[in-house]
Protein backbone atom coordinates (compact mmCIF):
# COMPACT_ATOMS: atom_id res chain seq x y z
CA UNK A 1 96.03 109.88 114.95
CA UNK A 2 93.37 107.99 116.09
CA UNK A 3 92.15 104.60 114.67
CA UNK A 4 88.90 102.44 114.57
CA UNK A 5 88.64 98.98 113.39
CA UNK A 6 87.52 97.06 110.29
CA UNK A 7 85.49 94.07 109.85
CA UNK A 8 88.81 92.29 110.30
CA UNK A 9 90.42 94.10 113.33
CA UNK A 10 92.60 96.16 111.06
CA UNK A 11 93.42 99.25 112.16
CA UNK A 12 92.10 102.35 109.59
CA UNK A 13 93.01 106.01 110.46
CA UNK A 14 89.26 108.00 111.31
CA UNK A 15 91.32 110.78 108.45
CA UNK A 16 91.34 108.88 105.31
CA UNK A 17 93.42 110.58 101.90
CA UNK A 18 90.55 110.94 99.53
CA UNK A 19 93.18 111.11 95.93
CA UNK A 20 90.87 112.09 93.66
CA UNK A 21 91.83 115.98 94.10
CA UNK A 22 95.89 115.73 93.58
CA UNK A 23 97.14 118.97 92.08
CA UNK A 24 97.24 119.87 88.67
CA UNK A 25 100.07 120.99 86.78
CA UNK A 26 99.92 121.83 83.15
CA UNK A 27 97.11 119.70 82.95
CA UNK A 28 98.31 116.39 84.79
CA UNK A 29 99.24 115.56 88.62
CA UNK A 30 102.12 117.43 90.12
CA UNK A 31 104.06 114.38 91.20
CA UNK A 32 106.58 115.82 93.43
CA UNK A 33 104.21 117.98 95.09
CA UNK A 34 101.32 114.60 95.31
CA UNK A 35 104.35 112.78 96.63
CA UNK A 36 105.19 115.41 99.42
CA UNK A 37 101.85 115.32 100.44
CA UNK A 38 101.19 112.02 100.60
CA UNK A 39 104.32 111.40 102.45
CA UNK A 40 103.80 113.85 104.72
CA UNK A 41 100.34 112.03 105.76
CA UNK A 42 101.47 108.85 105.96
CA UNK A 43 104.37 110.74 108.61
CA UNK A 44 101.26 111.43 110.28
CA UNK A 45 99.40 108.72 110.49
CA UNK A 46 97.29 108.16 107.76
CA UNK A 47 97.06 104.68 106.63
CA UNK A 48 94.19 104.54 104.10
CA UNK A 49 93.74 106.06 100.55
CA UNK A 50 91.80 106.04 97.72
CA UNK A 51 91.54 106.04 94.70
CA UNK A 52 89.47 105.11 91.23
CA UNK A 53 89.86 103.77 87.87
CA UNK A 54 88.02 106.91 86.37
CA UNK A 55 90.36 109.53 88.03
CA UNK A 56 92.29 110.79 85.80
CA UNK A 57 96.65 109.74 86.92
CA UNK A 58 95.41 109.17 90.12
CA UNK A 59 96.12 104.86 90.10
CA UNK A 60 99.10 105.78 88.78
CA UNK A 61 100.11 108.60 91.02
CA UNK A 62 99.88 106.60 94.50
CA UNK A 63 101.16 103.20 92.79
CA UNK A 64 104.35 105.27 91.98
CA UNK A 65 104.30 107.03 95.46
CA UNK A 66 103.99 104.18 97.23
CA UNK A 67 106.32 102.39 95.18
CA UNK A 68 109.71 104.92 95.39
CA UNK A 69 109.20 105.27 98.99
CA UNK A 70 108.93 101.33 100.13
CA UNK A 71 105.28 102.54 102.19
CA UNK A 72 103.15 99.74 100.89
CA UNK A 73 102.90 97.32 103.27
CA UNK A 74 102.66 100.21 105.54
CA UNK A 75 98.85 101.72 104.02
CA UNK A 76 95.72 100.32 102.91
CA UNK A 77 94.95 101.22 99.09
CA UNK A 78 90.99 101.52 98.15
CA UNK A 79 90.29 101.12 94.43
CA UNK A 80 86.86 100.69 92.57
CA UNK A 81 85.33 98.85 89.63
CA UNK A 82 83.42 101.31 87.32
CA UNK A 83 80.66 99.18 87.33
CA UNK A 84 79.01 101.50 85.14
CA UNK A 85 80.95 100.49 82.02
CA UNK A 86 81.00 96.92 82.53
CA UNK A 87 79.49 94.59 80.46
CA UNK A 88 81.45 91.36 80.48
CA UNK A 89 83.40 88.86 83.12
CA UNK A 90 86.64 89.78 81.00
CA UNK A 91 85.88 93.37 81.42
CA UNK A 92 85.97 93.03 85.08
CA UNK A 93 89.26 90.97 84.30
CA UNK A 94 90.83 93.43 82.36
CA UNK A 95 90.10 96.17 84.52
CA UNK A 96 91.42 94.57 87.90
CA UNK A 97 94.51 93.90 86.27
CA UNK A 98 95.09 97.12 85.19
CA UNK A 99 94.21 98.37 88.37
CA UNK A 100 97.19 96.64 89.80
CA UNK A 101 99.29 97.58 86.95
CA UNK A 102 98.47 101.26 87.85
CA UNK A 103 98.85 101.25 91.54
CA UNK A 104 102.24 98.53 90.65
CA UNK A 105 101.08 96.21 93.54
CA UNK A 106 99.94 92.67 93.80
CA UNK A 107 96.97 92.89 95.92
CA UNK A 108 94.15 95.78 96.50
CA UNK A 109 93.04 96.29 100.31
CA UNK A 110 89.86 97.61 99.61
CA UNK A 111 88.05 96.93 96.35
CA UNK A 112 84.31 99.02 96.10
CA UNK A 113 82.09 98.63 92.91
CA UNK A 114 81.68 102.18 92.43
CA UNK A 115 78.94 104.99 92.17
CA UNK A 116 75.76 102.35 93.20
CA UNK A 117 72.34 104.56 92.41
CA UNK A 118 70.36 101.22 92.23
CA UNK A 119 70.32 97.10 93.12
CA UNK A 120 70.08 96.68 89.76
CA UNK A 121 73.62 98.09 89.01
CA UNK A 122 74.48 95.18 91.28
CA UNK A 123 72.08 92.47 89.45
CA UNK A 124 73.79 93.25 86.38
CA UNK A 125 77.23 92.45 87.80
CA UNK A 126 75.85 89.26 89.51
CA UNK A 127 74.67 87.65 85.84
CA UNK A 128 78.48 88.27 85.10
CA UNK A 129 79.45 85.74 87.23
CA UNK A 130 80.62 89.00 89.87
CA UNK A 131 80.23 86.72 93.04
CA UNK A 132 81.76 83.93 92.20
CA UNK A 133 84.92 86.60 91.00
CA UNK A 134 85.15 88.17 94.20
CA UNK A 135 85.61 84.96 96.15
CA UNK A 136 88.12 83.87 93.83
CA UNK A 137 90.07 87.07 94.08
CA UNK A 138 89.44 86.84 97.64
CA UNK A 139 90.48 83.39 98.23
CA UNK A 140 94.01 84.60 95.94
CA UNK A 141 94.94 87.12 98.47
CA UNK A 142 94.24 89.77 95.40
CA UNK A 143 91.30 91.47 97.16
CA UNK A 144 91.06 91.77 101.06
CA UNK A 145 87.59 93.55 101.77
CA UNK A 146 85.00 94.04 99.04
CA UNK A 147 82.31 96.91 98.99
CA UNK A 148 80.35 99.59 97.08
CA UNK A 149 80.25 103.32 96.93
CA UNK A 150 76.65 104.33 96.87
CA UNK A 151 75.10 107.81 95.60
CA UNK A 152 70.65 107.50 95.71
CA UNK A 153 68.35 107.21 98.28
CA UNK A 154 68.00 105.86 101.40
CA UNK A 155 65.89 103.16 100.24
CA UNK A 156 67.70 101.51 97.53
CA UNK A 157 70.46 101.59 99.96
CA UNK A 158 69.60 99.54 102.39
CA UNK A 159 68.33 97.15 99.22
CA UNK A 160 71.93 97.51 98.18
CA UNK A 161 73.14 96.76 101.68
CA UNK A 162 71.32 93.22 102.23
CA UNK A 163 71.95 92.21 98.79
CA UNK A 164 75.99 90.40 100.00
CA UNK A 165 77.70 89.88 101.94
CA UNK A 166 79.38 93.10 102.25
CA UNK A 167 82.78 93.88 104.40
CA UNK A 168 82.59 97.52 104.05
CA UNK A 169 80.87 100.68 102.17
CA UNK A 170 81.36 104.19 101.50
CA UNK A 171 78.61 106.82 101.45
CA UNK A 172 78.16 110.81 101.18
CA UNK A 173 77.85 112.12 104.46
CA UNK A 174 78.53 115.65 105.99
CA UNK A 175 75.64 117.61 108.31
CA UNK A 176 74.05 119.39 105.59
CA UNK A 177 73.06 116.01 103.73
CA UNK A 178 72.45 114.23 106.73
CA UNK A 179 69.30 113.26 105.81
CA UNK A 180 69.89 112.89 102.04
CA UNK A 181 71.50 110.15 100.43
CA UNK A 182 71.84 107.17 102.57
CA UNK A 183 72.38 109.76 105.44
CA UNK A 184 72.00 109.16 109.12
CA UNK A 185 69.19 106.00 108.68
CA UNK A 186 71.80 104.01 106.29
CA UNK A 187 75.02 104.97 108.60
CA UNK A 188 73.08 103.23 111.39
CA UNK A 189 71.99 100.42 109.76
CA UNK A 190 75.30 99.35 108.03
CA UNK A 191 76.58 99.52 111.51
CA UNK A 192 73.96 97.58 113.18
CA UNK A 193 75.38 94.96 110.16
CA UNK A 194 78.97 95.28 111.83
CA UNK A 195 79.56 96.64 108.13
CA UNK A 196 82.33 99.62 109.03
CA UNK A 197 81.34 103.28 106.92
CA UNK A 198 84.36 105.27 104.64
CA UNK A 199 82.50 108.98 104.36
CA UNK A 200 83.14 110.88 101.42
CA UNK A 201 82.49 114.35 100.61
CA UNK A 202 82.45 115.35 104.32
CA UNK A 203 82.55 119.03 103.96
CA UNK A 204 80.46 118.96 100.74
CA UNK A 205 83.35 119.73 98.35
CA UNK A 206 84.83 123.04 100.42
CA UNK A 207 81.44 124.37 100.88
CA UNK A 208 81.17 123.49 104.68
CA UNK A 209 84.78 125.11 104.70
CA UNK A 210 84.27 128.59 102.18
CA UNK A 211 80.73 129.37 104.47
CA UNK A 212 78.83 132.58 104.14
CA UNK A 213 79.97 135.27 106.17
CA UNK A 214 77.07 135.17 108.58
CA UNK A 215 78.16 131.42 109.69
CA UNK A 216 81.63 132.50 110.03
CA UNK A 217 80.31 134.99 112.81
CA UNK A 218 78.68 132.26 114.55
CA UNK A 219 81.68 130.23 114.56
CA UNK A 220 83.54 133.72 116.11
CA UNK A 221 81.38 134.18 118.46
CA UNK A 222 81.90 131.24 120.08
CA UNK A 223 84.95 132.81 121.48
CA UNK A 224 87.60 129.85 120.75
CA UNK A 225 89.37 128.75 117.95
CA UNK A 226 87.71 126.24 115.29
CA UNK A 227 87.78 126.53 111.91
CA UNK A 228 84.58 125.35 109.67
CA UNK A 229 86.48 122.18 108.36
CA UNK A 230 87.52 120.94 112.41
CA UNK A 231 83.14 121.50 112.78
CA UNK A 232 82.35 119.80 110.09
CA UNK A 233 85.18 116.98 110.66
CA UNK A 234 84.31 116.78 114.23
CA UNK A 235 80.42 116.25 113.28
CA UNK A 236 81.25 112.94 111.64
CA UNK A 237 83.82 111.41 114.25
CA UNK A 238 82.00 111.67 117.03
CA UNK A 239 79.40 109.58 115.43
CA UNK A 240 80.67 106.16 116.43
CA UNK A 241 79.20 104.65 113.57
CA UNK A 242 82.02 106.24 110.97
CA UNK A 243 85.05 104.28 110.76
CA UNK A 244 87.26 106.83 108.07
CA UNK A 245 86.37 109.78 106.69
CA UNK A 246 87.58 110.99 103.41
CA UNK A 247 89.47 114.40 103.14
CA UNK A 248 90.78 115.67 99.23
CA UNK A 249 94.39 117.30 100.83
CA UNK A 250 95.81 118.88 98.97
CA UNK A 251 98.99 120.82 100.58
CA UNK A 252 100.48 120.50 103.90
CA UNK A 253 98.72 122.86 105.91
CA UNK A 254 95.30 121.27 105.36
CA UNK A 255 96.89 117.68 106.18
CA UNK A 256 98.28 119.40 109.55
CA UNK A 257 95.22 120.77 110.36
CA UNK A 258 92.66 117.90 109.65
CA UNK A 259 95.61 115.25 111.83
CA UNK A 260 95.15 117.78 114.55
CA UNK A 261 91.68 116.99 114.63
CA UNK A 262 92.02 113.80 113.99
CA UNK A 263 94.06 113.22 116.60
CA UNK A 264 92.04 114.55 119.78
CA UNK A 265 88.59 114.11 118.65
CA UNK A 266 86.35 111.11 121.09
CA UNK A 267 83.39 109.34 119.71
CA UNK A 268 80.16 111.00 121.30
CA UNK A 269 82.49 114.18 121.97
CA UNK A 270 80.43 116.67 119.99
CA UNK A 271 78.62 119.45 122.84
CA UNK A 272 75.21 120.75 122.95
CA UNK A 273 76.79 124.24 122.01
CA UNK A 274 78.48 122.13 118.99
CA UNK A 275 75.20 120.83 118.08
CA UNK A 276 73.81 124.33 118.23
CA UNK A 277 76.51 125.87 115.88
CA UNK A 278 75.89 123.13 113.54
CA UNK A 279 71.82 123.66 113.39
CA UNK A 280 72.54 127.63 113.35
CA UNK A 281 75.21 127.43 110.60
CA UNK A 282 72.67 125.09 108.56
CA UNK A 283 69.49 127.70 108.83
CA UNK A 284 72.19 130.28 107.02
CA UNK A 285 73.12 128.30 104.50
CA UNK A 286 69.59 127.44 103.71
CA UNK A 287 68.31 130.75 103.75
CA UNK A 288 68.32 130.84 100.29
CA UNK A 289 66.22 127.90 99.96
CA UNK A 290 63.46 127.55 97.87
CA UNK A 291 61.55 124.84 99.65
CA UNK A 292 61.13 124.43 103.48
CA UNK A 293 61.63 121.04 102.87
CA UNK A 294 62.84 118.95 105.81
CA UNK A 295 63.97 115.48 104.56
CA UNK A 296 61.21 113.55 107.05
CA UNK A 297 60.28 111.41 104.52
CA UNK A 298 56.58 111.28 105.97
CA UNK A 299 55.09 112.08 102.34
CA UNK A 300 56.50 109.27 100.73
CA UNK A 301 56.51 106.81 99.31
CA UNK A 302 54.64 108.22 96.23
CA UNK A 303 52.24 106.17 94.17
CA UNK A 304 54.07 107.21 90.72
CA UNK A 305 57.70 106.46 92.22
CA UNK A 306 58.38 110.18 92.90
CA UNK A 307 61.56 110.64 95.30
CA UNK A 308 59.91 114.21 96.25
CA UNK A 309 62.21 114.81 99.13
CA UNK A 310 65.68 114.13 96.58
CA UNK A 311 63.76 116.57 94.05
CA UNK A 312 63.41 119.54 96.55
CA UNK A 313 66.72 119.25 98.08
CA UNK A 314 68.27 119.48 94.30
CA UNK A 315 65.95 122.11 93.45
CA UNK A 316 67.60 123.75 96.74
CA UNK A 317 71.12 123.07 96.06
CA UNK A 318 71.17 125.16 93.04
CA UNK A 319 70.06 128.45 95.41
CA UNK A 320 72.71 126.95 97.85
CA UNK A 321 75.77 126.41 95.48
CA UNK A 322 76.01 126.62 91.78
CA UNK A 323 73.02 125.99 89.73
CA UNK A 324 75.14 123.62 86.95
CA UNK A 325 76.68 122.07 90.18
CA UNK A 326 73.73 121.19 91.70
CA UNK A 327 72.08 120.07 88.46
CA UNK A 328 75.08 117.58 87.41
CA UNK A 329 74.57 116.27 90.69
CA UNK A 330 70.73 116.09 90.10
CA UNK A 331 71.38 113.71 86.65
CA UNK A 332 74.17 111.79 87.98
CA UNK A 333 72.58 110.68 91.65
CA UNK A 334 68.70 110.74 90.33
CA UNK A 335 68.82 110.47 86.32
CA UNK A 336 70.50 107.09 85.77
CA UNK A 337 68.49 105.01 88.73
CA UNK A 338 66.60 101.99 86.54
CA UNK A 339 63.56 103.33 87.92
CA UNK A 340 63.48 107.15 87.52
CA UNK A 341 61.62 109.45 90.59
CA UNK A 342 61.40 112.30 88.47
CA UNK A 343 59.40 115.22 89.61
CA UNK A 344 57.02 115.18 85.99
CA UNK A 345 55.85 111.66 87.17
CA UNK A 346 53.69 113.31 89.93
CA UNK A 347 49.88 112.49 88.77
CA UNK A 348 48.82 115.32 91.07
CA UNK A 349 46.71 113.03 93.58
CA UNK A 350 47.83 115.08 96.40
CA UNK A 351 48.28 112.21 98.96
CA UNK A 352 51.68 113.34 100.32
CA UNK A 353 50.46 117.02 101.03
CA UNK A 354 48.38 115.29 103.52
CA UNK A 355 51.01 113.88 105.34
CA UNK A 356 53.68 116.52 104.73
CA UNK A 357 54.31 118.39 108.76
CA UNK A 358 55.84 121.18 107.23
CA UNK A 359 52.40 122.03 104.94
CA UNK A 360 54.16 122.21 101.76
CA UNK A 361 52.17 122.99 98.50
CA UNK A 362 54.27 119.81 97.57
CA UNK A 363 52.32 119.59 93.65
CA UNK A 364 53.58 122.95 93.01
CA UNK A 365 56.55 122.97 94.06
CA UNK A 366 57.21 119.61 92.38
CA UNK A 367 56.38 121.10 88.74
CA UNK A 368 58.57 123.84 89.75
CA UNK A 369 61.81 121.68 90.75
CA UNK A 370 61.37 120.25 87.66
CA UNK A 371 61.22 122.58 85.05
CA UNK A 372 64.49 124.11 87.54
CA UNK A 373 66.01 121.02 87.28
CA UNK A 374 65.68 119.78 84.18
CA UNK A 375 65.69 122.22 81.18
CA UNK A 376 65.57 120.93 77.74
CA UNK A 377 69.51 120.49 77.62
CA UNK A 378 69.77 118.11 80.82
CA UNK A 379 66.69 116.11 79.64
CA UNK A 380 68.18 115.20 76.65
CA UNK A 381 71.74 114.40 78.30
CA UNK A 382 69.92 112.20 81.26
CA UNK A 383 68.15 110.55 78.46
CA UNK A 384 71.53 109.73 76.59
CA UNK A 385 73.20 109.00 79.53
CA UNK A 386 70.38 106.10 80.80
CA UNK A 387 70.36 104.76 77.34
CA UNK A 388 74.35 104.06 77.78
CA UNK A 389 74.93 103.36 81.35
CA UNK A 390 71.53 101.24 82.83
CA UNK A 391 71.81 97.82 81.54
C-alpha cells in the first residue's frame, strides 16, 4: 500500500474504504460479511474510512467493526455533519454526539460538513456559532482535521475553499468529470493551499468499470492486462495532487484488486498510451451525447447566472447513463444552490455563442436541456426541496 501525507504528516492510504455501499441483507447491512471486508482491508493496508450520518447503519456498522476487533487506534474514521438539516448550535451538538455514539469512539479523525453546493451553506453554519464549535472540539481532542464535501461548480468552490481555514476536502473526481464539478482547476488549487484532496466517486458509480463494449476492445487491444477500474484508479493517483481516493468495496476480490493497484502505482506514472486509452475510451462513452460540449468554460460567465456548461453535461448524462440517474443528480448538485443557474434563466442575448470554440447553437440547446431536464415532476420536487433545505 502506498501512503501520502496529511496536513499533519499523518500517513493516509492513496485507497480509501468509501462505507456508504456495505451489503444489504434483508434490507439492512450484512455485518459479518461488512466485517470480513473491512478486516480484510485494514490486513491490507487501508487506514482511512468513511462514513455519514445520512447512510443508512453505516456509523453503526464500522463503530461496531472497529470496536470487536481492537483496530481503532489503528485507522482514521471520516464522518460528516448534514449541514443540510441544521438549524441550531444544539443541532450540531446533538448530532456530533451521536456520531460518536454510532461509531462508539471518543474522537472523529476527520469531520467534513457534508454535500457543500454553495458558500452560503457555509454562512448559515457560521451565524450558528460553527467556528467557534470547531475550535472547541478541536482544542478537546474530539475532532482532528475539519473539512467539507463539495458537489457544484468550480466557482463556488474555490469561494468555499478560501472561506476557513480548511485542513482537508473531498470532491467528485474521476476522468469523465474532470472538468465538471470542482474538477481538475479546484484539485490544483486546494493543493497549491497545502489543503490534501479525498476523491469520491472515482469510477463514477461502476460506470468507468461496466464500459461499453467498444471501450473494452480498446482496453484489449492494448495487449496487457488492466481492467477498467486499475485505468480509472490509476488516472487519479498519478495526479500528485490526490491524497486518498474513495473506493465502495464491497467483497474481497475488488479490495484485492484495487490494493494491487494501490500498491505499485507512482505519482506522474500514467503513459502517453495511458493517456490515449483514457481520451479514446471517453469519445465512446460520449458518443451518445447530445451536446459537443467541452467543459472550457470560455462562454461563461452568463449575464442571467446560467451555469450552461453544468446544464449540457446533465442534459448528456442522461444519454450516457440513466435518464432518472442523471436527473437526481441534476436537482441535487444544481437545484438546491441559493442562487439557481437554471437553463430557463437564459434571456437569449447570445453573448456566449460568441465565445463558445466548439460553435454551439448554445440558446437552443439550452431550452432543450431544460425541458430534458426538468419536466413538470422534477420542477415541482426542486422547488420543494429549496424551500426545505436553503436557509
Amino acid at each position: 500500500m502506498k501512503y501520502r501525507l496529511d496536513r499533519y504528516g499523518n500517513k493516509i492510504s492513496i485507497l480509501g474504504y468509501g462505507c456508504m455501499r456495505f451489503s444489504k441483507k434483508g434490507g439492512a447491512i450484512d455485518y459479518p460479511k461488512a466485517k470480513r471486508e473491512v478486516l480484510h482491508a485494514i490486513d491490507g493496508g487501508v487506514n482511512y474510512f468513511d462514513t455519514a450520518y445520512i447512510y443508512p447503519g453505516s456509523e453503526e456498522c464500522l463503530g461496531r467493526i472497529l470496536s470487536e476487533s481492537g483496530m481503532r487506534e489503528k485507522v482514521f474514521i471520516a464522518t460528516k455533519l448534514p449541514q443540510y438539516i441544521i438549524r441550531s448550535r444544539a443541532a450540531i451538538d446533538r448530532t456530533f454526539n451521536e456520531e460518536l455514539s454510532r461509531l462508539q469512539t471518543d474522537y472523529i479523525d476527520y469531520y467534513l460538513m457534508h454535500m457543500f453546493t454553495d458558500i452560503s451553506e457555509w454562512e448559515h453554519l457560521k451565524t450558528l456559532g460553527i467556528e467557534s464549535w470547531i475550535t472547541e472540539q478541536k482544542a478537546a481532542g474530539r475532532i482532528r482535521s475539519i473539512g467539507f464535501s463539495y458537489h457544484g461548480d468550480t466557482d463556488m468552490f474555490l469561494k468555499i475553499l478560501d472561506a476557513y481555514d480548511w485542513d482537508f476536502c473531498q470532491i467528485q473526481y474521476n476522468y469523465l468529470d474532470e472538468h465538471t464539478q470542482a474538477g481538475k482547476a479546484g484539485l490544483t488549487a486546494a493543493a497549491e493551499k497545502g489543503i490534501p484532496v479525498i476523491i469520491m466517486e472515482p469510477l463514477r458509480g461502476g460506470k468507468l468499470v461496466n464500459l461499453p463494449d467498444k471501450a473494452k476492445e480498446v482496453l484489449a487491444a492494448r495487449g496487457e492486462s488492466i481492467t477498467p477500474a486499475e485505468l480509472g484508479l490509476r488516472w487519479l493517483w498519478s495526479q500528485k495532487e490526490v491524497t486518498c481516493v474513495l473506493s465502495g468495496m464491497n467483497s474481497e476480490d475488488m479490495i484485492d484488486e484495487n490494493i494491487r493497484t494501490a500498491s505499485k502505482v507512482e505519482p506522474e506514472s500514467f503513459s502517453k498510451e495511458d493517456f490515449e486509452t483514457v481520451k479514446r475510451i471517453k469519445e465512446i462513452i460520449r458518443e451518445r451525447e447530445k451536446v459537443g460540449c467541452t467543459g472550457c468554460r470560455y462562454c461563461m460567465p452568463c449575464p442571467r447566472g446560467v451555469d450552461i456548461p453544468a446544464n449540457f453535461y446533465y442534459y448528456n448524462l442522461m444519454y450516457m447513463e440513466k435518464k432518472a440517474a442523471a436527473r437526481f443528480e441534476f436537482a441535487q448538485n444544481m437545484g438546491i444552490r441559493k442562487s439557481p443557474a437554471f437553463a430557463s434563466q437564459c434571456i437569449d442575448c447570445g453573448r456566449c455563442e460568441k465565445h463558445c470554440p466548439q460553435k454551439i447553437n448554445i440558446r437552443e440547446k439550452l431550452a432543450e436541456a431544460d425541458r430534458a431536464l426538468r419536466p413538470l415532476p422534477y420542477k415541482i420536487g426542486i422547488n420543494i426541496a429549496r424551500k426545505i433545505i436553503i436557509k
